[in-house]
C-alpha atoms as a PDB file:
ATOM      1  CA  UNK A   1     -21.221 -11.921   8.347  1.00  0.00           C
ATOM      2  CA  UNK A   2     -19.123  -9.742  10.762  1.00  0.00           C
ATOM      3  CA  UNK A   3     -16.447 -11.249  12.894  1.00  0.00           C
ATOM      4  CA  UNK A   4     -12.951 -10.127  14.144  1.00  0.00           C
ATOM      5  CA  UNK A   5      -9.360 -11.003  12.963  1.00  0.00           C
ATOM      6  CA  UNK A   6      -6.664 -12.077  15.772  1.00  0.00           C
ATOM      7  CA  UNK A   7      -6.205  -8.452  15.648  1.00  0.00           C
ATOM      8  CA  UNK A   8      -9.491  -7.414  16.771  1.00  0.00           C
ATOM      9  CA  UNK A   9     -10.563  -5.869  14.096  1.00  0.00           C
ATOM     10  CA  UNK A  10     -14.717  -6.176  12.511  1.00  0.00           C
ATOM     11  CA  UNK A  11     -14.436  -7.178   8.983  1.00  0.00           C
ATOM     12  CA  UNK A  12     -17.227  -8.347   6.897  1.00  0.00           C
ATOM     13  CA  UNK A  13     -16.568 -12.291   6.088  1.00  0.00           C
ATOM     14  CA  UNK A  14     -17.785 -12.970   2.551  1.00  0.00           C
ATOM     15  CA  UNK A  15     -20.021 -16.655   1.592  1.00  0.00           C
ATOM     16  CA  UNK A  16     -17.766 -16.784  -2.065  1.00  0.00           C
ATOM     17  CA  UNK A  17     -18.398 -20.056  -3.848  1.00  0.00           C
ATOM     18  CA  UNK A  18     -15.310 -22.023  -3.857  1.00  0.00           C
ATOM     19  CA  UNK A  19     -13.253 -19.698  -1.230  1.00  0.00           C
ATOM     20  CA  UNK A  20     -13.235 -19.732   2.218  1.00  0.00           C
ATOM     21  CA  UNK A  21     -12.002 -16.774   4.478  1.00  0.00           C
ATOM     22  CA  UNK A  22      -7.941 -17.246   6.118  1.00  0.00           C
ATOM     23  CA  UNK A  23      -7.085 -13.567   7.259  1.00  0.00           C
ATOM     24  CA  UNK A  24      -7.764 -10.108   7.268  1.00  0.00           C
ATOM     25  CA  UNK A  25      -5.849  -7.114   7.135  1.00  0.00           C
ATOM     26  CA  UNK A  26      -6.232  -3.313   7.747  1.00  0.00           C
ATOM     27  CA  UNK A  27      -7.910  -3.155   4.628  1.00  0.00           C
ATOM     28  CA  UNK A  28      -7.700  -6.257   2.738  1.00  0.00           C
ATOM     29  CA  UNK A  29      -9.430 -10.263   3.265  1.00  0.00           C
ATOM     30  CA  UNK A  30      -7.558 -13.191   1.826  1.00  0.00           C
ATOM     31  CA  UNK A  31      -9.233 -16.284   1.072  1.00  0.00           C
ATOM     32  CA  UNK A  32      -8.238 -20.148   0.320  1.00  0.00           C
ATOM     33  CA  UNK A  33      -9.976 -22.484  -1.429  1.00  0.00           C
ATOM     34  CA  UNK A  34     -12.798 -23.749   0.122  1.00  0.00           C
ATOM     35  CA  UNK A  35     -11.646 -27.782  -1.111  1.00  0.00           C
ATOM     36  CA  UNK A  36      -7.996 -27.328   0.472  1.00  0.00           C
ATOM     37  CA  UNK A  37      -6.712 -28.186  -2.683  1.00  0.00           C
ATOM     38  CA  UNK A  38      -4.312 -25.288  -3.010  1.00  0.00           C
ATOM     39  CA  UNK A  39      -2.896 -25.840  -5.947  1.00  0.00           C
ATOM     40  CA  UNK A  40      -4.300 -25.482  -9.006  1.00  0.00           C
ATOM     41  CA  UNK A  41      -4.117 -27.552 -12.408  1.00  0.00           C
ATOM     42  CA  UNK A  42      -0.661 -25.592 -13.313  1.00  0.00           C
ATOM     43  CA  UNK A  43       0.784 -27.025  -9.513  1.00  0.00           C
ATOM     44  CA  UNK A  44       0.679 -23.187  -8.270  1.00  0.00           C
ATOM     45  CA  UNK A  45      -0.653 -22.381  -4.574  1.00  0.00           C
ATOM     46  CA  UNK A  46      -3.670 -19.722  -4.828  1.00  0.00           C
ATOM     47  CA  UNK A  47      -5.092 -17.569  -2.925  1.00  0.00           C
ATOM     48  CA  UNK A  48      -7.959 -14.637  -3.514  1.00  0.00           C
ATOM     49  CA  UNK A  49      -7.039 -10.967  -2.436  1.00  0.00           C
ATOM     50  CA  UNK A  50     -10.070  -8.969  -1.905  1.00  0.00           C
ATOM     51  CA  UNK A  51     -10.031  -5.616  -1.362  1.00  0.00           C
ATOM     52  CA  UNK A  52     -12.288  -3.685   0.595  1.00  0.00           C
ATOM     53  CA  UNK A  53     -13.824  -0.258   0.940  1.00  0.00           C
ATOM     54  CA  UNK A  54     -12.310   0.194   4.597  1.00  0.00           C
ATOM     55  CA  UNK A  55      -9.925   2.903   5.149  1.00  0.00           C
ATOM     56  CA  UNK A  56      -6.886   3.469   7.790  1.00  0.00           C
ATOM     57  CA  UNK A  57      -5.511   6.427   9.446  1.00  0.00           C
ATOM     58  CA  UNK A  58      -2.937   6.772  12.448  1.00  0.00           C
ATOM     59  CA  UNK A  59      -2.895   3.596  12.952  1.00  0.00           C
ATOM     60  CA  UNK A  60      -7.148   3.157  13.356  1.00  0.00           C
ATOM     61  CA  UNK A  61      -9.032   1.452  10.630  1.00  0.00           C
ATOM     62  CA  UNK A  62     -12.410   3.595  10.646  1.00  0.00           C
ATOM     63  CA  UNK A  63     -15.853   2.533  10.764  1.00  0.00           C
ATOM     64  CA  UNK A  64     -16.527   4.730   7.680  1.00  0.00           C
ATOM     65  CA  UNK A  65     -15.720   3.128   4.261  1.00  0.00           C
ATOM     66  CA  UNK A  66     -14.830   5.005   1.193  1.00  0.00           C
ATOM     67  CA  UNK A  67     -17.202   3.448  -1.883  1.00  0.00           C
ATOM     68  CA  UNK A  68     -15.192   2.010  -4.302  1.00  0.00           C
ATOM     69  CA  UNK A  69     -12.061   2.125  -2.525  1.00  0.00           C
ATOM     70  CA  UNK A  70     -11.046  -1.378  -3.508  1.00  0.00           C
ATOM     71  CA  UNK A  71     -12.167  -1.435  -6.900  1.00  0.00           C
ATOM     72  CA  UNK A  72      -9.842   1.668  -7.407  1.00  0.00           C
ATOM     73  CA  UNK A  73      -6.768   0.346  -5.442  1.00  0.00           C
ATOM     74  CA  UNK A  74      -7.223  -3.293  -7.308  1.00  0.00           C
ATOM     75  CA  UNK A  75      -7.282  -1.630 -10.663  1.00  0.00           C
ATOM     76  CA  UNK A  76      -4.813   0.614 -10.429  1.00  0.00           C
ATOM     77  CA  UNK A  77      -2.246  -2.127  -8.949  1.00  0.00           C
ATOM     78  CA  UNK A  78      -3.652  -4.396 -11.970  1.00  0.00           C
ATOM     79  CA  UNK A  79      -2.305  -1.180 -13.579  1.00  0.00           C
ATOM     80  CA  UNK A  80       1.163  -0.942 -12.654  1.00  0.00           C
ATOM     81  CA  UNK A  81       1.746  -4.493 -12.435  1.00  0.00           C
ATOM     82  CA  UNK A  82       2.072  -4.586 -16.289  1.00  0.00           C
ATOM     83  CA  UNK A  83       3.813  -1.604 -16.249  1.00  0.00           C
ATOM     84  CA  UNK A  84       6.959  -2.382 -13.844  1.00  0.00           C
ATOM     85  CA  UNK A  85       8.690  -5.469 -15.531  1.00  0.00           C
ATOM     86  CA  UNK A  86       8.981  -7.460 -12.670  1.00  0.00           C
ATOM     87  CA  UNK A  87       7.672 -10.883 -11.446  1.00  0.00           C
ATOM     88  CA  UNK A  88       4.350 -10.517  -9.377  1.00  0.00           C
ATOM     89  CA  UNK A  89       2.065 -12.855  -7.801  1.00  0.00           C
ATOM     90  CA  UNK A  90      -1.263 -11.993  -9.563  1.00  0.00           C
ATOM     91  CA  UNK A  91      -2.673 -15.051 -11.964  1.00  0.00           C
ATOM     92  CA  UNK A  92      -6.299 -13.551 -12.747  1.00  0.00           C
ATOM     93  CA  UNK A  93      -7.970 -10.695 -11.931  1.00  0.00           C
ATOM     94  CA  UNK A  94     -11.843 -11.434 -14.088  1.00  0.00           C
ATOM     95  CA  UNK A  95     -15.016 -13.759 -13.566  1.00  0.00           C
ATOM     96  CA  UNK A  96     -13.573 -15.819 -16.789  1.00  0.00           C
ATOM     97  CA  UNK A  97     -10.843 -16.025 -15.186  1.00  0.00           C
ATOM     98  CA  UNK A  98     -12.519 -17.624 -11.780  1.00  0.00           C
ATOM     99  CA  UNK A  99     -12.549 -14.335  -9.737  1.00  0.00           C
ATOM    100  CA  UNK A 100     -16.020 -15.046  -7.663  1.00  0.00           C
ATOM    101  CA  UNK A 101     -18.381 -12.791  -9.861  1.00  0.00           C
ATOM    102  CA  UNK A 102     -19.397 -11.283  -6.470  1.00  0.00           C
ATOM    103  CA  UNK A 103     -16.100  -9.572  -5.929  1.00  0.00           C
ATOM    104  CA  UNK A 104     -15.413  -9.141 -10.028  1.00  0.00           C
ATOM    105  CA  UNK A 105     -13.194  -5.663 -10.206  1.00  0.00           C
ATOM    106  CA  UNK A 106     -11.280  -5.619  -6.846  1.00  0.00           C
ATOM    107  CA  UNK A 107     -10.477  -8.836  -6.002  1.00  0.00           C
ATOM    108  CA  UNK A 108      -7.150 -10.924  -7.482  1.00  0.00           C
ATOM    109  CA  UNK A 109      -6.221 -14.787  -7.404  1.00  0.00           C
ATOM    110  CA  UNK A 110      -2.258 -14.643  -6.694  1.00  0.00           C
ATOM    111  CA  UNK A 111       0.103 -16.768  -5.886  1.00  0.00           C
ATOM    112  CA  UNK A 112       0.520 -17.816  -2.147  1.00  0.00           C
ATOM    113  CA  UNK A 113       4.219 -16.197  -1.198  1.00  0.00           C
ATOM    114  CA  UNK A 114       5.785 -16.638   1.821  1.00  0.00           C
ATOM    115  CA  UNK A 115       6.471 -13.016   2.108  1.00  0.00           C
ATOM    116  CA  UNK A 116       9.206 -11.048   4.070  1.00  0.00           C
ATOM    117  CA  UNK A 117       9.121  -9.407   7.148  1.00  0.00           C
ATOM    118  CA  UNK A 118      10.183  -6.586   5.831  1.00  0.00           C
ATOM    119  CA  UNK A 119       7.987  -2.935   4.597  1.00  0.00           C
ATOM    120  CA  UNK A 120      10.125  -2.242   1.535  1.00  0.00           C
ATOM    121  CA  UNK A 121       9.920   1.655   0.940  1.00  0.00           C
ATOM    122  CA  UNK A 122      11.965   3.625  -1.239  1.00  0.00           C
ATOM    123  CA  UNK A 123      11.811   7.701  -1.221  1.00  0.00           C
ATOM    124  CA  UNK A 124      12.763   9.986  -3.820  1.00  0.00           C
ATOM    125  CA  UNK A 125      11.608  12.692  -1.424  1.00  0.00           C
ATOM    126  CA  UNK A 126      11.601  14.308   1.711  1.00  0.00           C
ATOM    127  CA  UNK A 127       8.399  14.159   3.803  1.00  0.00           C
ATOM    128  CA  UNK A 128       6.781  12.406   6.760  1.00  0.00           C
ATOM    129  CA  UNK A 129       8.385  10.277   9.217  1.00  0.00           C
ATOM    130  CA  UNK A 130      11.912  10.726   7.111  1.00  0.00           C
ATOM    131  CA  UNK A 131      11.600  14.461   7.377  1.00  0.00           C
ATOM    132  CA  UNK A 132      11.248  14.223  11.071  1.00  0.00           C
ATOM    133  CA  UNK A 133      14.070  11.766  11.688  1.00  0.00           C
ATOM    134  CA  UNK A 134      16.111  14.131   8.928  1.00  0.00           C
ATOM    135  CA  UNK A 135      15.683  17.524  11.296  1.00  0.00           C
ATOM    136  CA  UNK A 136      16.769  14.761  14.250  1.00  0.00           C
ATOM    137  CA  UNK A 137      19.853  13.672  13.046  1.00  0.00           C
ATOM    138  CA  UNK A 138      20.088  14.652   9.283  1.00  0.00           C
ATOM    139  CA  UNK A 139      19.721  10.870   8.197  1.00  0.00           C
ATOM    140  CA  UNK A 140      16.870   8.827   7.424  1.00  0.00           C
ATOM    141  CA  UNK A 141      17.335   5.441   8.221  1.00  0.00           C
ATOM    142  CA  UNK A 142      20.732   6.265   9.165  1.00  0.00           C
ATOM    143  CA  UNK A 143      21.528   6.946   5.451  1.00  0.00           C
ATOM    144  CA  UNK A 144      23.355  10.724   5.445  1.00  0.00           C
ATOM    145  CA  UNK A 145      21.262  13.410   3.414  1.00  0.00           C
ATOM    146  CA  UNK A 146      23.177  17.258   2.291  1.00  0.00           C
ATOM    147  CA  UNK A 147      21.991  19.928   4.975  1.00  0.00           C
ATOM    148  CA  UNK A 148      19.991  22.703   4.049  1.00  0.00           C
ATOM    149  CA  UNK A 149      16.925  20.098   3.124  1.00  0.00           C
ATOM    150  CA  UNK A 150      13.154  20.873   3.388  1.00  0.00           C
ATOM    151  CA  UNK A 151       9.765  19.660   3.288  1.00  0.00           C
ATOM    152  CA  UNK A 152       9.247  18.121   0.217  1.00  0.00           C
ATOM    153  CA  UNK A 153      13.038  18.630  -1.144  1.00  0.00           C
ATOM    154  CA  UNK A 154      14.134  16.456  -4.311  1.00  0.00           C
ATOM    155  CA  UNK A 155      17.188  14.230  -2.834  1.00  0.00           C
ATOM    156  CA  UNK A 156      19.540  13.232  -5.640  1.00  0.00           C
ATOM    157  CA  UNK A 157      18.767  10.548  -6.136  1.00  0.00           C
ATOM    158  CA  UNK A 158      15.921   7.102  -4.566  1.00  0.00           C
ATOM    159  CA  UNK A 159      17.167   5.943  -1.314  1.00  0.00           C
ATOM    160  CA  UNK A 160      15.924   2.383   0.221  1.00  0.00           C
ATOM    161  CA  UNK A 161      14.703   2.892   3.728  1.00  0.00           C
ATOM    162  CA  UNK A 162      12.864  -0.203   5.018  1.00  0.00           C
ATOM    163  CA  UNK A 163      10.856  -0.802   7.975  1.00  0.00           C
ATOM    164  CA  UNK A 164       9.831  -3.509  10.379  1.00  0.00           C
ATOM    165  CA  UNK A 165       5.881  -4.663   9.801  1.00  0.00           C
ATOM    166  CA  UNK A 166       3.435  -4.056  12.920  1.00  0.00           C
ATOM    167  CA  UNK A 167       0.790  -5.857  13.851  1.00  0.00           C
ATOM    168  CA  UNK A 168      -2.706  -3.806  12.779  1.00  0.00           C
ATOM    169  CA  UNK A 169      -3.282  -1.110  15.103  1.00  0.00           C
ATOM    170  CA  UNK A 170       0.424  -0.493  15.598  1.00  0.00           C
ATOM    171  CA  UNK A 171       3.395   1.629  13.937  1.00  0.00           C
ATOM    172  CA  UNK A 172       5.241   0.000  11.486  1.00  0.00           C
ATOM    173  CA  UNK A 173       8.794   0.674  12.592  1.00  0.00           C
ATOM    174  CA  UNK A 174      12.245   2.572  10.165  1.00  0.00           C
ATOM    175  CA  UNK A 175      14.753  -0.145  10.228  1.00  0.00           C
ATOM    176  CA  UNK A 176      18.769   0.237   8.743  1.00  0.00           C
ATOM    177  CA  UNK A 177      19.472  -1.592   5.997  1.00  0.00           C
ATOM    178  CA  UNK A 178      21.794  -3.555   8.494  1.00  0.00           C
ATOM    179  CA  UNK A 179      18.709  -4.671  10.258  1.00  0.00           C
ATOM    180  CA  UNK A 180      17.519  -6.180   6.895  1.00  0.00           C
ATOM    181  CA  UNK A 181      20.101  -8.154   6.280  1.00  0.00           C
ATOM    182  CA  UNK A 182      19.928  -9.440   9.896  1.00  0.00           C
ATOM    183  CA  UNK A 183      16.369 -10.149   9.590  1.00  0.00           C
ATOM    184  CA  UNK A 184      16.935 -12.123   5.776  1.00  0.00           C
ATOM    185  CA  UNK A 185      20.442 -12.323   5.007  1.00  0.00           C
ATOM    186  CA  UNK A 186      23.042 -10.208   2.614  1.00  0.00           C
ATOM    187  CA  UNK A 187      21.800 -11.672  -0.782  1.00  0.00           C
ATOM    188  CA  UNK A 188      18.153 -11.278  -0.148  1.00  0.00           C
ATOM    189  CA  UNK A 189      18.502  -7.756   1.306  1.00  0.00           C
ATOM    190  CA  UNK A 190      20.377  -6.799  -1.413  1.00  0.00           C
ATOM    191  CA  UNK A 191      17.663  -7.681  -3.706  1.00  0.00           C
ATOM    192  CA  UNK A 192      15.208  -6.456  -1.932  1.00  0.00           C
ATOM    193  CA  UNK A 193      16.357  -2.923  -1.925  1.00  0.00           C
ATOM    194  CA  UNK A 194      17.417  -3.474  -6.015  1.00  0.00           C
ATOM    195  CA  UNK A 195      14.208  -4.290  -6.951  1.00  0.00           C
ATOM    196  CA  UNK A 196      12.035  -1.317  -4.465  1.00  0.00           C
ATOM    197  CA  UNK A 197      14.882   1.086  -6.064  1.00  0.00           C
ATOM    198  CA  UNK A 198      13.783  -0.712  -9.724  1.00  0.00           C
ATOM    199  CA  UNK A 199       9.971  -0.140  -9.060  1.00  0.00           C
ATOM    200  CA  UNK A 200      10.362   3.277  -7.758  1.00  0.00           C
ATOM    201  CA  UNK A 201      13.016   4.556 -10.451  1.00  0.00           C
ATOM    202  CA  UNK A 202      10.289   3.192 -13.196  1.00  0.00           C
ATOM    203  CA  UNK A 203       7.355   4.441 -11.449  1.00  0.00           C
ATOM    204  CA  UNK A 204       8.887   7.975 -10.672  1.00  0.00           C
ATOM    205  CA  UNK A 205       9.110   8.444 -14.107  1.00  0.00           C
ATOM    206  CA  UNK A 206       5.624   7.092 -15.595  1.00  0.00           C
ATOM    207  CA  UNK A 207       3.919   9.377 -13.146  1.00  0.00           C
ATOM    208  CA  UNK A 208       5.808  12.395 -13.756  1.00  0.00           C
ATOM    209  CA  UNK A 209       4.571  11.962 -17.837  1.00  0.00           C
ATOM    210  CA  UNK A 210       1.189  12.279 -16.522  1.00  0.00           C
ATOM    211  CA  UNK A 211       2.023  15.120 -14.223  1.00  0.00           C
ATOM    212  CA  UNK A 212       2.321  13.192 -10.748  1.00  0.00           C
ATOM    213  CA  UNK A 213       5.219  13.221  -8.489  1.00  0.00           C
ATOM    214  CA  UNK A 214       5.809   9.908  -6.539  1.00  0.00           C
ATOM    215  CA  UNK A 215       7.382  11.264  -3.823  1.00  0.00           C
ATOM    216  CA  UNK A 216       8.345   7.762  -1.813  1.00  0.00           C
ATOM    217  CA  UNK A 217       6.350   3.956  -2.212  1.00  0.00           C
ATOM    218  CA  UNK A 218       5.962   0.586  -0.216  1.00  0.00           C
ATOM    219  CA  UNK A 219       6.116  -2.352  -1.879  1.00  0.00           C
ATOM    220  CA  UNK A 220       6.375  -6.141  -0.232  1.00  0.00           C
ATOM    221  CA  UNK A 221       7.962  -9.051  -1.286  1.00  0.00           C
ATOM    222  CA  UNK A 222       7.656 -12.727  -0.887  1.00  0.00           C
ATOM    223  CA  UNK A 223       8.623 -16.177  -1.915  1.00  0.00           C
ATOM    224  CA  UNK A 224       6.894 -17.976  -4.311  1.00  0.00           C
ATOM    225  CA  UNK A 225       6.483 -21.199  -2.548  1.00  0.00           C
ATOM    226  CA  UNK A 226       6.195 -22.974  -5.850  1.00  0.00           C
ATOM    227  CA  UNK A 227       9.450 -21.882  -7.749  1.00  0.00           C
ATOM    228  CA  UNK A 228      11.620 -20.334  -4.865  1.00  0.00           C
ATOM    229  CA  UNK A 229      11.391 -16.826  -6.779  1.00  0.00           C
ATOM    230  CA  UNK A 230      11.460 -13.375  -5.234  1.00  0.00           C
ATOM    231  CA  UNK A 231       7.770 -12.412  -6.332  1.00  0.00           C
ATOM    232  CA  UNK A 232       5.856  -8.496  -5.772  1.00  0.00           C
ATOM    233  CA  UNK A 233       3.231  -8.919  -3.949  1.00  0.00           C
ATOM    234  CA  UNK A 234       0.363  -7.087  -2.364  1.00  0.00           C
ATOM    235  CA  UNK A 235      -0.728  -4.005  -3.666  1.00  0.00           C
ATOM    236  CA  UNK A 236       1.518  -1.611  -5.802  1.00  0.00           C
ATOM    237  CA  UNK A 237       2.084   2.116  -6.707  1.00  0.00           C
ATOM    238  CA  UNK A 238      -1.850   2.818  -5.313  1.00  0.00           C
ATOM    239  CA  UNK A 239      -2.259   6.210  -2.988  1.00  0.00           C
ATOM    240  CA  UNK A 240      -2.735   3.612  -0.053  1.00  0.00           C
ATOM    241  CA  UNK A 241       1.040   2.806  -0.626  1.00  0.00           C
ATOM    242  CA  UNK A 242       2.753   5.538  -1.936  1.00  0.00           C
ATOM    243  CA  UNK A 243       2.837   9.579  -1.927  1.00  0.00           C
ATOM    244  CA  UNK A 244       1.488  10.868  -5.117  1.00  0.00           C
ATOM    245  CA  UNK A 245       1.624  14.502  -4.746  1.00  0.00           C
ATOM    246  CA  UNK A 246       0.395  16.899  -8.281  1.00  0.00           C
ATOM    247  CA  UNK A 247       3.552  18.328 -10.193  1.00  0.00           C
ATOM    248  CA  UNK A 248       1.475  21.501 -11.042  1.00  0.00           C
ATOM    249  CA  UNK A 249       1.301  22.721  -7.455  1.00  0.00           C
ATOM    250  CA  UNK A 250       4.629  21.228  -6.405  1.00  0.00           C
ATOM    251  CA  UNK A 251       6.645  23.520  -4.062  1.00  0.00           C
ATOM    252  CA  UNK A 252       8.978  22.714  -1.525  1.00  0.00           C
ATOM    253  CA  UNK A 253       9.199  23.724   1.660  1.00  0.00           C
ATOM    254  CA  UNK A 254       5.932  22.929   3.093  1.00  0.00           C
ATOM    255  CA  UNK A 255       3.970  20.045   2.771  1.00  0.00           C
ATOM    256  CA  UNK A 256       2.228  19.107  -0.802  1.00  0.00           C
ATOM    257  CA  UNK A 257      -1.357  18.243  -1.396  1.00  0.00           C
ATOM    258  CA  UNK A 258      -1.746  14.598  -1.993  1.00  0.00           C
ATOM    259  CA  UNK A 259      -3.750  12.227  -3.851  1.00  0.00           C
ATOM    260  CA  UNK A 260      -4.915   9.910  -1.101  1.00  0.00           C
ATOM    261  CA  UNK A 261      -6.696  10.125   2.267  1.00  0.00           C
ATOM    262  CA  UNK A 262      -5.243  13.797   3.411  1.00  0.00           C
ATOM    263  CA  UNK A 263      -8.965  14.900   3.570  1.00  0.00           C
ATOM    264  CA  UNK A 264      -9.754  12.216   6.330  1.00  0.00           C
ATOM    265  CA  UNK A 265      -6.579  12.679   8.322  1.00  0.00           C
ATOM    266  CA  UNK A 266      -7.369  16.712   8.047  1.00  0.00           C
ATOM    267  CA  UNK A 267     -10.775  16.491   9.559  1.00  0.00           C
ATOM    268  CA  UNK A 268      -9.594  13.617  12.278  1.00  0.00           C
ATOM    269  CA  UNK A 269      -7.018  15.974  13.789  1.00  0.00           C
ATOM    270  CA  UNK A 270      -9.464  18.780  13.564  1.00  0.00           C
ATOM    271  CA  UNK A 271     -11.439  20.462  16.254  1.00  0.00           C
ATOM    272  CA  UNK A 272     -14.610  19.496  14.198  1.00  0.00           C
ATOM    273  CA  UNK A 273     -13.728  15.822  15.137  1.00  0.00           C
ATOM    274  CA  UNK A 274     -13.458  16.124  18.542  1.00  0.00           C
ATOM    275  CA  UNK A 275     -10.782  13.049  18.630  1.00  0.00           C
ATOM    276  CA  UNK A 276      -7.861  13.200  20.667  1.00  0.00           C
ATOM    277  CA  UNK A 277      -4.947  11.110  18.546  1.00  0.00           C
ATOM    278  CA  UNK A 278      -3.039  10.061  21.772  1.00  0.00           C
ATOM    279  CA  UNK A 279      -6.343   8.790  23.634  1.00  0.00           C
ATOM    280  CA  UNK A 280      -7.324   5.171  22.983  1.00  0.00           C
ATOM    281  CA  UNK A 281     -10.445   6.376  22.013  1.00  0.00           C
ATOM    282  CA  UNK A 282     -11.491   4.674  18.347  1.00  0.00           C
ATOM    283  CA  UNK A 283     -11.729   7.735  15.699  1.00  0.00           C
ATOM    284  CA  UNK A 284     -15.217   8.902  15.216  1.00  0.00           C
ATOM    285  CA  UNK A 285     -16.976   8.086  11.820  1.00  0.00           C
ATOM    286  CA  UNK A 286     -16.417  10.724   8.804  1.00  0.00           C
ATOM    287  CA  UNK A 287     -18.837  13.453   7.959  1.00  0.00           C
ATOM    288  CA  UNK A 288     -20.367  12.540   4.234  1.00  0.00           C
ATOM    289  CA  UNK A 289     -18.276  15.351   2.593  1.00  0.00           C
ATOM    290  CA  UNK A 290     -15.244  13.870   3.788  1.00  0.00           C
ATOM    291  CA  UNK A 291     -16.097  10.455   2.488  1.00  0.00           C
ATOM    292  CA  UNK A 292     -16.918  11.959  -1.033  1.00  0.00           C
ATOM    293  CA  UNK A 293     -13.822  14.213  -1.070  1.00  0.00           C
ATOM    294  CA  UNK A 294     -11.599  10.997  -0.490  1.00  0.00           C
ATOM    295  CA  UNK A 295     -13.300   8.990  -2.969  1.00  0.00           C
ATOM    296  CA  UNK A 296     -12.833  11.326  -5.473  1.00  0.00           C
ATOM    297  CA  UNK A 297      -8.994  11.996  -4.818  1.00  0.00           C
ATOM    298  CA  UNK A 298      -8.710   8.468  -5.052  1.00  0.00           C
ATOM    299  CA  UNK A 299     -10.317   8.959  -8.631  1.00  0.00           C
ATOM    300  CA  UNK A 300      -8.394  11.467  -9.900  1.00  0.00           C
ATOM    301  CA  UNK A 301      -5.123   9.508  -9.285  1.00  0.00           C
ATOM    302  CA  UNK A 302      -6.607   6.310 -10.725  1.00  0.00           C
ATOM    303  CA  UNK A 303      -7.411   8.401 -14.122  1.00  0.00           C
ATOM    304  CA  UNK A 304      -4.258  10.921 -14.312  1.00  0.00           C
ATOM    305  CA  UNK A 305      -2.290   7.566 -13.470  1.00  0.00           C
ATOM    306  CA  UNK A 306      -3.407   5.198 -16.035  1.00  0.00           C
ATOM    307  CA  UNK A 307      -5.637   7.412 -18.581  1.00  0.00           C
ATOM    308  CA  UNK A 308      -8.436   5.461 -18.529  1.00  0.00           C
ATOM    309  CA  UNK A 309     -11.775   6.705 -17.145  1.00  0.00           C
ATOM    310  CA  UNK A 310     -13.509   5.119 -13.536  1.00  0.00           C
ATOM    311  CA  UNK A 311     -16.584   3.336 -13.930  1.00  0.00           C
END
């Protein structure tokens, strides 16, 4: 049944046998068991990550959904998580397994972390919101680039430029690395940015053998409550995340085609839409061509990513 979050926002509350719904998210609903009994028969704390078809853009989640948006974005995390080689909070991802049948494909039972406060991004790239702040100051994140950079320039090599977490339906916020350690200490900041650099520096290259560029990723981190380990969590390396842009039409200097939701955020600041970004008018709902444009750019990452076909 509909309800809203503490953030206001409608999500669809699913009856799953043996679950019971805690939170949702711009685009993702956690549950907890239904008994209270947290912890499984191994002594880890559980909880079940389902991913919806919703979809997000400046800042709005939309009433249009993109069909099969989750079971994309689940598999492809599934995906990387056994690519990356480092310790992540999923324990089963099938029916067999104990994933409710109902939500087989893009739901995951993970382990409950107490996660950081922290968006952990890392950018190989120059685009977005790092490109503006570059042309400002010729920093991002107050980290000093070379002059003479562009849209879409190479930098030489990852950089890890964090930001704060927003509550949904606000802008997440480009901290300094100084403010990290402020918000979680020296040690844990350090890791932080070791491992983002780690996941980035191994994804970078994967996706370039299959003829992506991964210009810049988010990841989050957390605590495993049950053995005090910094644990991956969330989702990983999906075009939610990160900025997968094709290496066959790469140029820089302007800004590069991109395998996630550039159709919707095209035809929102369009004159087709009628929306006005700056108004606090909800976006309107997306013509069908839109919806099937995004779904299949979501696709076409999923299979150039991993090789396998979507079904």
């Amino acid at each position: 049944m509909p309800e809203s979050n503490a953030n206001g926002l409608q999500t669809e509350t699913l009856d799953l046998p043996g679950w019971k719904h805690f939170y949702s998210g711009k685009v993702r609903d956690l549950y907890v068991p239904a008994d209270d009994v947290i912890a499984d028969e191994t002594g880890q704390d559980r909880i079940l990550v389902v991913a919806s078809d919703r979809i997000s853009a400046y800042d709005h989640v939309l009433s249009s959904e993109i069909p099969d948006k989750g079971r994309v974005l689940t598999q492809l995390s599934l995906w990387w998580f056994e690519q990356l080689g480092v310790e992540h909070h999923v324990l089963a991802s099938t029916a067999a397994e104990g994933v409710p049948a109902e939500v087989e494909g893009r739901a995951m039972i993970c382990k409950r972390l107490e996660m950081f406060p922290v968006e952990c991004i890392a950018r190989g790239y120059l685009t977005g919101s790092g490109l503006a702040e570059y042309r400002q100051s010729g920093t991002v994140c107050d980290i000093p680039l070379p002059e003479g950079l562009v849209d879409g320039s190479r930098l030489g090599h990852a950089i890890f430029t964090p930001s704060a977490k927003a509550e949904v339906g606000e802008h997440d916020e480009n901290i300094t690395y100084d403010d990290v350690v402020a918000m979680v200490g020296d040690d844990i900041a350090a890791r932080l940015s070791e491992l983002t650099l780690k996941i980035y520096t191994r994804a970078e290259e994967i996706a370039r053998g299959r003829g992506i560029i991964l210009a810049d990723t988010k990841v989050e981190f957390g605590i495993d409550v049950t053995t005090g380990v910094i644990t991956l969590g969330d989702e990983v390396l999906t075009p939610d995340s990160s900025r997968f842009w094709d290496a066959s039409t790469y140029e820089p200097g302007k800004a590069q085609p991109s395998f996630d939701k550039q159709f919707v955020r095209d035809w929102l600041t369009s004159a087709e839409s009628g929306w006005d970004r700056s108004s606090d008018t909800p976006p309107p709902a997306l013509p069908a061509d839109v919806v099937e444009k995004t779904r299949a750019r979501y696709v076409e990452a999923y299979e150039k990513l991993t090789g396998r076909t979507f079904v």
